[in-house]
C-alpha atoms as a PDB file:
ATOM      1  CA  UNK A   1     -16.259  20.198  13.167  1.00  0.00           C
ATOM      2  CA  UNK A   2     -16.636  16.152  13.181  1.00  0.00           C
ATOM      3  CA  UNK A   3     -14.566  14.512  10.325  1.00  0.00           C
ATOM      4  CA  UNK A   4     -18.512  12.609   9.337  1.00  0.00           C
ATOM      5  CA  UNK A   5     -19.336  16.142   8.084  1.00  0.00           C
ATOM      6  CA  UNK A   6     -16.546  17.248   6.877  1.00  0.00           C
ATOM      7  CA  UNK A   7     -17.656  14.431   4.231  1.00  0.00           C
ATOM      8  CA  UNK A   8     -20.370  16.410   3.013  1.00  0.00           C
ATOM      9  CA  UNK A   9     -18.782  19.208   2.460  1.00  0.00           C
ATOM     10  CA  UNK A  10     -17.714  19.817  -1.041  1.00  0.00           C
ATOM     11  CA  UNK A  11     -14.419  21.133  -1.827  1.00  0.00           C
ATOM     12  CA  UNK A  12     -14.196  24.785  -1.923  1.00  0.00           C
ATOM     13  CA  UNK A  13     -12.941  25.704  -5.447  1.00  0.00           C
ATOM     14  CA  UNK A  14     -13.590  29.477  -5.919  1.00  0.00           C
ATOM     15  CA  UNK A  15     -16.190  31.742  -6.320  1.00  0.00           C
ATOM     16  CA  UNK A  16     -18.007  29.166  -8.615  1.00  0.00           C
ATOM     17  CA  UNK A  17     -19.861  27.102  -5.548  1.00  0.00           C
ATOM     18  CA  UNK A  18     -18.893  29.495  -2.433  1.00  0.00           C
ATOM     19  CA  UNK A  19     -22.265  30.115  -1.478  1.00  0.00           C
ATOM     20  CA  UNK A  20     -23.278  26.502  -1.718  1.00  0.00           C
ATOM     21  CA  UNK A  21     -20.225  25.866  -0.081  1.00  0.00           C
ATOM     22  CA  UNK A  22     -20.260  28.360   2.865  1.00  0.00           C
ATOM     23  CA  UNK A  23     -24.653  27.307   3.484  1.00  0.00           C
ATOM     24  CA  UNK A  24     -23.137  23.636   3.830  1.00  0.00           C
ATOM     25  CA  UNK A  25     -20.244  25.002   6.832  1.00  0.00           C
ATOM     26  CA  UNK A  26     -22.948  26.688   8.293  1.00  0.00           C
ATOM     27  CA  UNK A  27     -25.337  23.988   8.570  1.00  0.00           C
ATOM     28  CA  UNK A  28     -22.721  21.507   9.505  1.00  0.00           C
ATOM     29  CA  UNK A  29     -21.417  23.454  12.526  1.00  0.00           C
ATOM     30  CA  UNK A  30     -25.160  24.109  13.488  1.00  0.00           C
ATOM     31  CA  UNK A  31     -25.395  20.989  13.793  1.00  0.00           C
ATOM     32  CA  UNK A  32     -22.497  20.085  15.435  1.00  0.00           C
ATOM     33  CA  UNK A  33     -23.073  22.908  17.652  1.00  0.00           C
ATOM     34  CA  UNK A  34     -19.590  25.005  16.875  1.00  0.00           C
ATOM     35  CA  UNK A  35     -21.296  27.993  15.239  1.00  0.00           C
ATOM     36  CA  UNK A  36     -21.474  29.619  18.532  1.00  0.00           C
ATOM     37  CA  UNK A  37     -17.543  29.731  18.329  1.00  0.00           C
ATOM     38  CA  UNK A  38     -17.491  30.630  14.618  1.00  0.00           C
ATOM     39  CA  UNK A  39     -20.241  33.909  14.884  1.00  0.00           C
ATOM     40  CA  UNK A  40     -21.006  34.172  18.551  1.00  0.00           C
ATOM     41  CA  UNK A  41     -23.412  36.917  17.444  1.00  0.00           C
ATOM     42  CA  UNK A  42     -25.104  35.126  14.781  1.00  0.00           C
ATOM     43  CA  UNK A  43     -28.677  34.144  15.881  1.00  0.00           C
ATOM     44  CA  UNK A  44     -28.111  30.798  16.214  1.00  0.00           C
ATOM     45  CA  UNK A  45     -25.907  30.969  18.433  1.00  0.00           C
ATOM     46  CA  UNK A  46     -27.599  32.490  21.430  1.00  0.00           C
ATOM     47  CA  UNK A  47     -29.909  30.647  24.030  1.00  0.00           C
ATOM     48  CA  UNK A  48     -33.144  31.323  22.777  1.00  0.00           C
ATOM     49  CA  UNK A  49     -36.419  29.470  24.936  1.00  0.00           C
ATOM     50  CA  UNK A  50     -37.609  25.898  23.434  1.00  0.00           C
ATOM     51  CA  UNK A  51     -40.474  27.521  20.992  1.00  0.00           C
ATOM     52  CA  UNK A  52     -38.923  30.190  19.872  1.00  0.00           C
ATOM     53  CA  UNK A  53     -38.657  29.652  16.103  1.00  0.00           C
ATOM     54  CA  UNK A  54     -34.698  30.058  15.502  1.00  0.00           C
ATOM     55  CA  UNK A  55     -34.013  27.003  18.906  1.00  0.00           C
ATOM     56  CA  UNK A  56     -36.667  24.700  16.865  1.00  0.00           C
ATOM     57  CA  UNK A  57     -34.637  25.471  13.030  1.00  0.00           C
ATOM     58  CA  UNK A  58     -31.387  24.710  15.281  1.00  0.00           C
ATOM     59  CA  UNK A  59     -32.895  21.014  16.471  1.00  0.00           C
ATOM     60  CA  UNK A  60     -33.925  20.508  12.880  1.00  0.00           C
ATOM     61  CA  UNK A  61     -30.288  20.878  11.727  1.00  0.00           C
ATOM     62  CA  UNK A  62     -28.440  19.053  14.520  1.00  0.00           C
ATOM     63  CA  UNK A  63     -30.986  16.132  14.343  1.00  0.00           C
ATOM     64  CA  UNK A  64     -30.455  15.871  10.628  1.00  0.00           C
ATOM     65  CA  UNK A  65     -26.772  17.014  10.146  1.00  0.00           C
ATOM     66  CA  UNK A  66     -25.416  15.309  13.411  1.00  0.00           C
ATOM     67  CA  UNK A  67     -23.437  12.292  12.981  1.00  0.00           C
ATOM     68  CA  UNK A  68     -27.103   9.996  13.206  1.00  0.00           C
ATOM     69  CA  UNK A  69     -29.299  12.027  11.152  1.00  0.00           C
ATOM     70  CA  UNK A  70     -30.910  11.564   8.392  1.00  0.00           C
ATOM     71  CA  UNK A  71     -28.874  13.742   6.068  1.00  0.00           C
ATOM     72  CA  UNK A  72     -25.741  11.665   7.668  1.00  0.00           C
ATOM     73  CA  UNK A  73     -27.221   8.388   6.906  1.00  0.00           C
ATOM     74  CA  UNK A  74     -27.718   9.324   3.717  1.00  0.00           C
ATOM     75  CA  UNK A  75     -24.958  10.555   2.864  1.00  0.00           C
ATOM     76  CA  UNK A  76     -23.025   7.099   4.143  1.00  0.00           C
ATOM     77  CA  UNK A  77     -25.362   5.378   2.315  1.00  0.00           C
ATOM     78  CA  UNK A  78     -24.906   7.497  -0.917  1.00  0.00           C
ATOM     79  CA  UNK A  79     -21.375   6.896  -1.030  1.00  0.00           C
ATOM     80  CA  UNK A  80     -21.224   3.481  -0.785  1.00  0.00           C
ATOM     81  CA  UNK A  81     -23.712   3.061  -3.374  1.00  0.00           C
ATOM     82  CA  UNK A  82     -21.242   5.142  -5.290  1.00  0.00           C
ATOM     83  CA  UNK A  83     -17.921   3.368  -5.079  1.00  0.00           C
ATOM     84  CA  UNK A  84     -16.695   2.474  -8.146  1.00  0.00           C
ATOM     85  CA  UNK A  85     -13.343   0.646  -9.039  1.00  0.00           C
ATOM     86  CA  UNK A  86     -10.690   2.781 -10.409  1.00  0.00           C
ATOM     87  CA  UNK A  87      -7.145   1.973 -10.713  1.00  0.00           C
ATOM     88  CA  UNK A  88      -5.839   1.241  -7.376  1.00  0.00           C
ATOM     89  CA  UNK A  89      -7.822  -1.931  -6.051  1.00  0.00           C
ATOM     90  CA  UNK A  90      -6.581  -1.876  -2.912  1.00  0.00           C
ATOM     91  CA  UNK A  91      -7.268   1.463  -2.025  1.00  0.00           C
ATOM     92  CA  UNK A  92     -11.290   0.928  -3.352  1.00  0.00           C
ATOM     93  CA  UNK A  93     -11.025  -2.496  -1.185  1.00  0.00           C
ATOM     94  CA  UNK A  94     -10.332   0.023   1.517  1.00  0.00           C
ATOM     95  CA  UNK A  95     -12.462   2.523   1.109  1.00  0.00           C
ATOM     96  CA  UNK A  96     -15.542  -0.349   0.749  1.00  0.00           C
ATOM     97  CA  UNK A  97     -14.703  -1.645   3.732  1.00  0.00           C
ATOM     98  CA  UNK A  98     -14.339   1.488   5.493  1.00  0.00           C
ATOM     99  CA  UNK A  99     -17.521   2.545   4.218  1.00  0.00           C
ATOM    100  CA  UNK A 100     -19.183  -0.352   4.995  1.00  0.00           C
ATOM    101  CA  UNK A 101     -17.778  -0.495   9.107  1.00  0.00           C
ATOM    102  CA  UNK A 102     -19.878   3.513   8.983  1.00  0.00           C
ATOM    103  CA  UNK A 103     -22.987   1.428   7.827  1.00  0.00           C
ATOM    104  CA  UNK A 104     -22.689  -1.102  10.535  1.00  0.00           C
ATOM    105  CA  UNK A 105     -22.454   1.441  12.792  1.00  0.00           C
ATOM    106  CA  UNK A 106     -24.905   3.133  11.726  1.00  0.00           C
ATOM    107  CA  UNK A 107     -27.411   0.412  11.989  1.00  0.00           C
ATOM    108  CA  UNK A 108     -28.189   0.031   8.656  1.00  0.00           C
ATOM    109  CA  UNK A 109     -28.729  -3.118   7.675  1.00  0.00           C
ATOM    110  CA  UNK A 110     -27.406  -3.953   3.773  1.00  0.00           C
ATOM    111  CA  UNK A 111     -28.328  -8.043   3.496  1.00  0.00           C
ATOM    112  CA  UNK A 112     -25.303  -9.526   2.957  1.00  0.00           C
ATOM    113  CA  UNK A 113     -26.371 -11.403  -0.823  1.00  0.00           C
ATOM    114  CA  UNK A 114     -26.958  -7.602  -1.723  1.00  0.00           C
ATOM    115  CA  UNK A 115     -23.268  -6.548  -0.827  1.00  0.00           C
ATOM    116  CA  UNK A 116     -21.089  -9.757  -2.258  1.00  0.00           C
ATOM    117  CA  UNK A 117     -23.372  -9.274  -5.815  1.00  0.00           C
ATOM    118  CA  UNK A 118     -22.799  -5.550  -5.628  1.00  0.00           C
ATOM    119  CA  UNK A 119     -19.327  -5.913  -4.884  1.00  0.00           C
ATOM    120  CA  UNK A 120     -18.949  -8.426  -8.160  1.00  0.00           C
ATOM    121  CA  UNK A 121     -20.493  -6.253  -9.511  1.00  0.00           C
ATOM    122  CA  UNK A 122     -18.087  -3.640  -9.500  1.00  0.00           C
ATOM    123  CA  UNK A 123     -15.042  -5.035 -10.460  1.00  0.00           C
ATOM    124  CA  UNK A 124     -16.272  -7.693 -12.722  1.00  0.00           C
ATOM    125  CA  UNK A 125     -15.586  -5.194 -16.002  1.00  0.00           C
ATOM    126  CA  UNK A 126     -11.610  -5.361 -14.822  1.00  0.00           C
ATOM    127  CA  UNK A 127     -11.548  -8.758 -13.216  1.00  0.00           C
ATOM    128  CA  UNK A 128     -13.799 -10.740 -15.348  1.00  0.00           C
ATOM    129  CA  UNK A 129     -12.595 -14.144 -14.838  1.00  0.00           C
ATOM    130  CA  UNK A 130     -12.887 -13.534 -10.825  1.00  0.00           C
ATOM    131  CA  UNK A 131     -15.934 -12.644 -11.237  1.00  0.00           C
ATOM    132  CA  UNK A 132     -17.019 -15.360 -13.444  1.00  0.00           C
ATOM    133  CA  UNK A 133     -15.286 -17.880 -10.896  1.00  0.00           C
ATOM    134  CA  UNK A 134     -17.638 -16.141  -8.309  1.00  0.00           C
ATOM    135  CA  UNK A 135     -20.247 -15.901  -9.795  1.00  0.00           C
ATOM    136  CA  UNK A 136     -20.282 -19.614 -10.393  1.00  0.00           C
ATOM    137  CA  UNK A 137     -19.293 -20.787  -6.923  1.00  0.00           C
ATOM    138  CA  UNK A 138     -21.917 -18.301  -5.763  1.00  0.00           C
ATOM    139  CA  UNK A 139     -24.601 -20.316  -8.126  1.00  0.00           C
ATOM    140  CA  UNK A 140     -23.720 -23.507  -6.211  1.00  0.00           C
ATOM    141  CA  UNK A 141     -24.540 -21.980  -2.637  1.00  0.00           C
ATOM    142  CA  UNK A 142     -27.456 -22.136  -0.487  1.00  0.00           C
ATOM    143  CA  UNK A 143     -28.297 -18.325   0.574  1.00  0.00           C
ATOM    144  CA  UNK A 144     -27.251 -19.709   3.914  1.00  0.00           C
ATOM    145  CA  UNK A 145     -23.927 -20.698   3.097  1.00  0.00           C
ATOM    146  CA  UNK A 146     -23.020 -17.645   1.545  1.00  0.00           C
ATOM    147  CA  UNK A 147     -19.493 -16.125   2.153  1.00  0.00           C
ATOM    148  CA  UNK A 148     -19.264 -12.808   4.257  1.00  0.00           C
ATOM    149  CA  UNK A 149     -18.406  -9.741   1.720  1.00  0.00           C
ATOM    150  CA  UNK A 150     -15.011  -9.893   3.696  1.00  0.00           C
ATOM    151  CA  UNK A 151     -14.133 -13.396   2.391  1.00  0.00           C
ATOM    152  CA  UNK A 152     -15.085 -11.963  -1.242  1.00  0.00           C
ATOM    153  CA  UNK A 153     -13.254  -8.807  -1.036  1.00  0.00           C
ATOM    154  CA  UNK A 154     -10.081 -10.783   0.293  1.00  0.00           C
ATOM    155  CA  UNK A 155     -10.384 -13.184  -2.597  1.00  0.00           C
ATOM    156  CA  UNK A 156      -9.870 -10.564  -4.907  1.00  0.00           C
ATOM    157  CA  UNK A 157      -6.763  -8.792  -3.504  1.00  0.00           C
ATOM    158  CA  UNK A 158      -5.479 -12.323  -3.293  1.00  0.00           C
ATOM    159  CA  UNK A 159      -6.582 -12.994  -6.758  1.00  0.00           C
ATOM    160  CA  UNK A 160      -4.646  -9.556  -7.546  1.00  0.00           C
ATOM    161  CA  UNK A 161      -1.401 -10.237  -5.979  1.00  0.00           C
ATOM    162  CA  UNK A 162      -1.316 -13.774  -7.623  1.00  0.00           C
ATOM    163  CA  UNK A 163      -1.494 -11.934 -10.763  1.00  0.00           C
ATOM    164  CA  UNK A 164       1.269  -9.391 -10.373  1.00  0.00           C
ATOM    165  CA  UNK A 165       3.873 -12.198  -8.763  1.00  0.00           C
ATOM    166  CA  UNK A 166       2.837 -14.070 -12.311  1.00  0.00           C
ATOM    167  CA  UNK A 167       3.441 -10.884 -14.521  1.00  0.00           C
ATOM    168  CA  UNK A 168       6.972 -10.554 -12.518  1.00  0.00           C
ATOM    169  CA  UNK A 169       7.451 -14.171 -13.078  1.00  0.00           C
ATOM    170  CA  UNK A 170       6.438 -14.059 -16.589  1.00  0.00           C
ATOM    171  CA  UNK A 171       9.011 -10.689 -17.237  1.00  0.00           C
ATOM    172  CA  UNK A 172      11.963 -12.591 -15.472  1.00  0.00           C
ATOM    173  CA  UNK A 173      11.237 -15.957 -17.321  1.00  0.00           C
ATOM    174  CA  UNK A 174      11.379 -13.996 -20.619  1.00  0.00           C
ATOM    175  CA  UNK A 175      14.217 -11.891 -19.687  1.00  0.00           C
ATOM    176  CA  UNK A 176      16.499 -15.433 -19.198  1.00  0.00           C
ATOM    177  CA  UNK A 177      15.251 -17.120 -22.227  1.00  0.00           C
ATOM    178  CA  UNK A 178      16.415 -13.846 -24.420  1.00  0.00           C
ATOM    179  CA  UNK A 179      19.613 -13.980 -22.989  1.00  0.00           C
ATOM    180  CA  UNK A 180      20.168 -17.551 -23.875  1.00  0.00           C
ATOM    181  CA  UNK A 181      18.886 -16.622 -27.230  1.00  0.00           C
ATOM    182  CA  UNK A 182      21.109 -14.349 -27.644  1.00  0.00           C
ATOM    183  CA  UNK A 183      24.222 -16.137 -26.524  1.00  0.00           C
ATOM    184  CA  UNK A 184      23.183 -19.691 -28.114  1.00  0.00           C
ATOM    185  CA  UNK A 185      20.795 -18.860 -30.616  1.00  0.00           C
ATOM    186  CA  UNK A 186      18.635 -21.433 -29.480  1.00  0.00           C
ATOM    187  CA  UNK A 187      14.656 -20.692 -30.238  1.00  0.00           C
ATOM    188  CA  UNK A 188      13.398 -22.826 -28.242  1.00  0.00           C
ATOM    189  CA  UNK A 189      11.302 -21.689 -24.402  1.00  0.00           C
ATOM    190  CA  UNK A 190       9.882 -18.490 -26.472  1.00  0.00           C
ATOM    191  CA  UNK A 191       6.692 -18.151 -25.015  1.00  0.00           C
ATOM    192  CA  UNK A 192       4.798 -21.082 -23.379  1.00  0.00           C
ATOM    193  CA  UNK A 193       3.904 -19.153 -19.923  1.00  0.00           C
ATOM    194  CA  UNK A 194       0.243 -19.280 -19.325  1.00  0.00           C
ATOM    195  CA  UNK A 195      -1.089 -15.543 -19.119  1.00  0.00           C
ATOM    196  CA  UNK A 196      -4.364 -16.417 -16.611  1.00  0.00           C
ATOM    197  CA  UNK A 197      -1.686 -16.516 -13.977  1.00  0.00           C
ATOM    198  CA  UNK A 198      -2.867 -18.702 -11.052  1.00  0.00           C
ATOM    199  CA  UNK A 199      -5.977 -20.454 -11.503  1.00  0.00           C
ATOM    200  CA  UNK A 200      -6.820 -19.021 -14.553  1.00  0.00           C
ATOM    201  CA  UNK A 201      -7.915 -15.128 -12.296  1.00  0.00           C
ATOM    202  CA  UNK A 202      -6.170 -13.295 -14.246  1.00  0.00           C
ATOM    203  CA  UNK A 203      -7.997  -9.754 -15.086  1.00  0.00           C
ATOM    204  CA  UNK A 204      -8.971  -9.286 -18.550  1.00  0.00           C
ATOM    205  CA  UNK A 205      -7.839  -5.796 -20.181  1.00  0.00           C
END
């Protein structure tokens, strides 16, 4: 069974959604055409002529569960839409772009505008002065001379890393200043690192 279906599929977690779980195999290997390996019996997987009722249901399923269907476009689609940030930004900066290569090959069309302000979007609750940076830059531009969504998504894993090199930065500066406190008594240094990191990008919490 093709790894595009396989995304459908729910995870089988008991008794609780077998049924649903076992109609979605089903359909999915219709469609892909394996059934006739899994139940070489079952109905479906016989010859039948082209208007007999069971070929026609068979058509129906592989047009709309094959891997440019309908119910596969959808589903692309559908999880895109529902991408949300968690605590990993690299991996969701992976899995956007990942979904987004399925759409392009896919055909489907998402204008560009639509994915960078979707994108902001996203992440703008955990990276608010990015996304305020962006969102101001963005202002300036002609729809024209827009970035690609590539540009933007790169921009924030650059924006990320600059952050964590000035939180190590920030620990280590700290960490020499105590000891010098400690063997001089001097006060002075406490504090005094900017906490925006680079460019004032720095997430807020």
């Amino acid at each position: 069974m093709g790894s595009d279906n396989n995304n459908k599929i729910p995870l089988l977690k008991g008794r609780s959604n077998y049924k649903a779980w076992a109609a979605l195999v089903k359909k999915s290997a219709i469609g892909e055409d394996w059934w006739k390996y899994i139940d070489p019996n079952d109905a479906y997987s016989k010859r039948p002529s082209s208007d007999d009722p069971t070929w026609i249901q068979k058509q129906i399923l592989k047009k709309d569960y094959g891997s440019e269907g309908v119910g596969h476009r959808m589903e692309v689609f559908e999880r895109w839409d529902s991408l949300t940030l968690g605590t990993d930004v690299e991996e969701f900066c992976r899995q956007y772009r990942e979904v987004l290569g399925e759409l392009k090959m896919l055909d489907m069309k998402v204008d560009n505008e639509v994915l960078i302000y979707s994108f902001i979007a996203r992440v703008s609750q955990q990276y608010s002065t990015w996304a305020k940076i962006q969102r101001n830059d963005l202002a300036k531009r002609t729809t024209e001379s827009l970035p690609a969504i590539d540009d933007i998504i790169h921009s924030l894993l650059e924006d990320d890393k600059a952050e964590d090199a000035a939180k190590v930065a920030h620990t280590v500066r700290r960490g020499g200043v105590d000891h010098s406190n400690r063997r001089r008594g001097d006060a002075r240094g406490r504090g005094g690192y900017g906490g925006a990191g680079r460019g004032g990008r720095a997430r807020s919490h």
